[in-house]
N, C-alpha and C. Protein backbone atom coordinates (compact mmCIF):
# COMPACT_ATOMS: atom_id res chain seq x y z
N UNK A 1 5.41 3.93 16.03
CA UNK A 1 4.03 4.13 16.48
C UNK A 1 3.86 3.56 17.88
N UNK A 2 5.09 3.88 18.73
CA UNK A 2 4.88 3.20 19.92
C UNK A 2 4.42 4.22 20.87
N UNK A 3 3.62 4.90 21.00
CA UNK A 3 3.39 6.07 21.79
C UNK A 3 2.33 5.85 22.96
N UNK A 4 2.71 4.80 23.44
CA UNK A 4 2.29 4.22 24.71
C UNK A 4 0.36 3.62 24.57
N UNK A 5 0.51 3.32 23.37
CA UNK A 5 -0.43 2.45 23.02
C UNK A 5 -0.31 0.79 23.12
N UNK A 6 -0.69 0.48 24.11
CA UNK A 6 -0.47 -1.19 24.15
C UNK A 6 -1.27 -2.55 23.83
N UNK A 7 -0.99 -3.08 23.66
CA UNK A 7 -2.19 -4.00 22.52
C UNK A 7 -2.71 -4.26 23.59
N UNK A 8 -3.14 -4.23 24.80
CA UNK A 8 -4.57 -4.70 25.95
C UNK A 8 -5.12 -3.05 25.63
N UNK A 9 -4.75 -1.94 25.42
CA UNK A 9 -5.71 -0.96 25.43
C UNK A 9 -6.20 -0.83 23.53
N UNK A 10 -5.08 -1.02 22.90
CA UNK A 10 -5.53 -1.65 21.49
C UNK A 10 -7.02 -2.82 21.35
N UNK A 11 -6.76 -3.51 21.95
CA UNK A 11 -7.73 -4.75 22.45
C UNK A 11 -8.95 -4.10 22.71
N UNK A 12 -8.73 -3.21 23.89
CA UNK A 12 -10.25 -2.40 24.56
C UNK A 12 -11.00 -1.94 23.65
N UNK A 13 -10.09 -1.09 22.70
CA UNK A 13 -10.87 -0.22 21.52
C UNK A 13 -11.79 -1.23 20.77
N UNK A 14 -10.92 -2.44 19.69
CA UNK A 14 -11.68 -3.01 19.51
C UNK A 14 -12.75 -3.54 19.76
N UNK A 15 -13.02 -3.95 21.18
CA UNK A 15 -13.54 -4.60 21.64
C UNK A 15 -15.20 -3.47 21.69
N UNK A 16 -14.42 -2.19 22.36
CA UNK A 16 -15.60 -1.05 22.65
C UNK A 16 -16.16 -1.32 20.48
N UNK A 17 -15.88 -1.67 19.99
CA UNK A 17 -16.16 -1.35 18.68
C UNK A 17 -16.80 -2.41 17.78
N UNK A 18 -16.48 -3.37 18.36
CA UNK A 18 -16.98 -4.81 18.32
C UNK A 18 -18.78 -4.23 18.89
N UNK A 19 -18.63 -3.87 19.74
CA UNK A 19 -19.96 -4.19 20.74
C UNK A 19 -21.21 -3.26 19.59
N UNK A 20 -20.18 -2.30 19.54
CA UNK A 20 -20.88 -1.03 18.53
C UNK A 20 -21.71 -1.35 17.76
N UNK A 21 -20.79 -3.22 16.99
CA UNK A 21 -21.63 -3.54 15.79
C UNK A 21 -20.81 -2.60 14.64
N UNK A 22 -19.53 -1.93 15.05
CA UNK A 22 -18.74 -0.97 14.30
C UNK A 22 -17.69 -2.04 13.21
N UNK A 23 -17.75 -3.14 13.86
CA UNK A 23 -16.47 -3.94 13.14
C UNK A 23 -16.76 -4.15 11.50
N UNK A 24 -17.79 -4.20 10.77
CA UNK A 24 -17.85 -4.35 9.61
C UNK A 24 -17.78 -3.02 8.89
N UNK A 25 -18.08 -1.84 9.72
CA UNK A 25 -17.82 -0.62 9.12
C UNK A 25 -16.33 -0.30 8.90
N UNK A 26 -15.46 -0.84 9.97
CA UNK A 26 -13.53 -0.63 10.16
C UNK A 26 -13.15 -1.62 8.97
N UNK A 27 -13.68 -2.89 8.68
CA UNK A 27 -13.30 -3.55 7.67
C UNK A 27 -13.27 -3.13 6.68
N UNK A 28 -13.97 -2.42 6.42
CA UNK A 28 -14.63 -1.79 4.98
C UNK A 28 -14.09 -0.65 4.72
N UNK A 29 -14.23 0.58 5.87
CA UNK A 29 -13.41 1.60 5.68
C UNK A 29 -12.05 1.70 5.80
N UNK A 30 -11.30 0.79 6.93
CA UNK A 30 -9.81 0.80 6.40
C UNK A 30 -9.39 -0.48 5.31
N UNK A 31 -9.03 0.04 4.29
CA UNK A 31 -9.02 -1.06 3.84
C UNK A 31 -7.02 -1.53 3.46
């Protein structure tokens, strides 16, 4: 799964997803 995904742009996502207020929805849905 290395397909030029790097944990600082890994990081970004979260982060864009964090802000969302999305993070308890990713907890929950990936489980």
């Amino acid at each position: 799964m290395h397909q030029g995904h790097t944990e600082k742009e890994l990081t970004d996502i979260l982060e864009r997803l964090t802000q969302m207020g999305f993070t308890g929805h990713v907890s929950q849905g990936v489980e």
